[in-house]
Protein backbone atom coordinates (compact mmCIF):
# COMPACT_ATOMS: atom_id res chain seq x y z
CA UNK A 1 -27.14 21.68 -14.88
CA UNK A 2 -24.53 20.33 -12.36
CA UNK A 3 -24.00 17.07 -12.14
CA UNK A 4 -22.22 15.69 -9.08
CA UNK A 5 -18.81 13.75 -9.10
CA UNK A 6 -19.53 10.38 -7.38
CA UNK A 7 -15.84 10.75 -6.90
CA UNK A 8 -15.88 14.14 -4.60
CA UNK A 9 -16.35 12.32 -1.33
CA UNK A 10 -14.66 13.37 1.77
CA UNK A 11 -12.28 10.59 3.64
CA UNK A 12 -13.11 10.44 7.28
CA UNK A 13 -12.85 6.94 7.85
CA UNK A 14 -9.11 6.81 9.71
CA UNK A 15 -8.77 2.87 8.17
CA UNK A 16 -9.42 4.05 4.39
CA UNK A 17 -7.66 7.07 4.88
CA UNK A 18 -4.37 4.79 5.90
CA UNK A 19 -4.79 2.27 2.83
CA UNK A 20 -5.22 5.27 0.68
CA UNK A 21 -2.36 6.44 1.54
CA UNK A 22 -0.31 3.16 1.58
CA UNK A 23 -1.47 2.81 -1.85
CA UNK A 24 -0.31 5.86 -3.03
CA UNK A 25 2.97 4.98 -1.86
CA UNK A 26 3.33 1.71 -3.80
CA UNK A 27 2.12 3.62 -6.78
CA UNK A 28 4.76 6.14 -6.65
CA UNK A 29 7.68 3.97 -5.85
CA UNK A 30 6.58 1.58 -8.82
CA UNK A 31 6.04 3.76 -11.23
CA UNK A 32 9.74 5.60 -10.11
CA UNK A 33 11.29 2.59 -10.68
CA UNK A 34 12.88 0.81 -13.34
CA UNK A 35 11.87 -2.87 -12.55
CA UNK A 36 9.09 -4.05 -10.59
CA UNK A 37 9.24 -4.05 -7.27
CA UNK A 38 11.06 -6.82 -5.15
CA UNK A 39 8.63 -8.34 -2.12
CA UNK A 40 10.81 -6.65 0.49
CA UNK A 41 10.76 -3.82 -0.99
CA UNK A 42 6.98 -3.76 -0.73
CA UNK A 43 7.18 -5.13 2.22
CA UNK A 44 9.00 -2.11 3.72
CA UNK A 45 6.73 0.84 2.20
CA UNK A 46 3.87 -1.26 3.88
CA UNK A 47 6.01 -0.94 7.03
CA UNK A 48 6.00 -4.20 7.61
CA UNK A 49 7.99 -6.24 10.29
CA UNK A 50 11.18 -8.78 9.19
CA UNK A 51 9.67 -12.17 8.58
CA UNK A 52 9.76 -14.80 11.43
CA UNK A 53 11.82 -17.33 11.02
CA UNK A 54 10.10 -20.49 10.47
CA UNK A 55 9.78 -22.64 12.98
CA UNK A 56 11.68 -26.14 13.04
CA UNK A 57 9.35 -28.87 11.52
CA UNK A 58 7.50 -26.26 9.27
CA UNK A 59 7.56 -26.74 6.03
């Protein structure tokens, strides 16, 4: 008797495909490195932009 693997989908949503795949990433660079992983660093596998500088009379 087979019994299916609930895990054996196929990925055709575009959106979970992406944060699969940005996942994976962080995964491999933190387990390749030495010491966790510093917030830019993270930042820049998620591709994301510099930080805005905060504007005067934010705290």
């Amino acid at each position: 008797m087979d019994v299916a693997d609930p895990l054996d989908v196929n990925l055709t949503d575009v959106d979970l495909m992406g944060e699969v795949e940005l996942t994976t990433m962080l995964m491999v660079a933190a387990s390749a490195s030495d010491e966790p992983l510093e917030q830019e660093q993270i930042d820049k596998l998620l591709g994301l932009a510099e930080p805005a500088p905060e504007a005067p009379g934010m705290p």
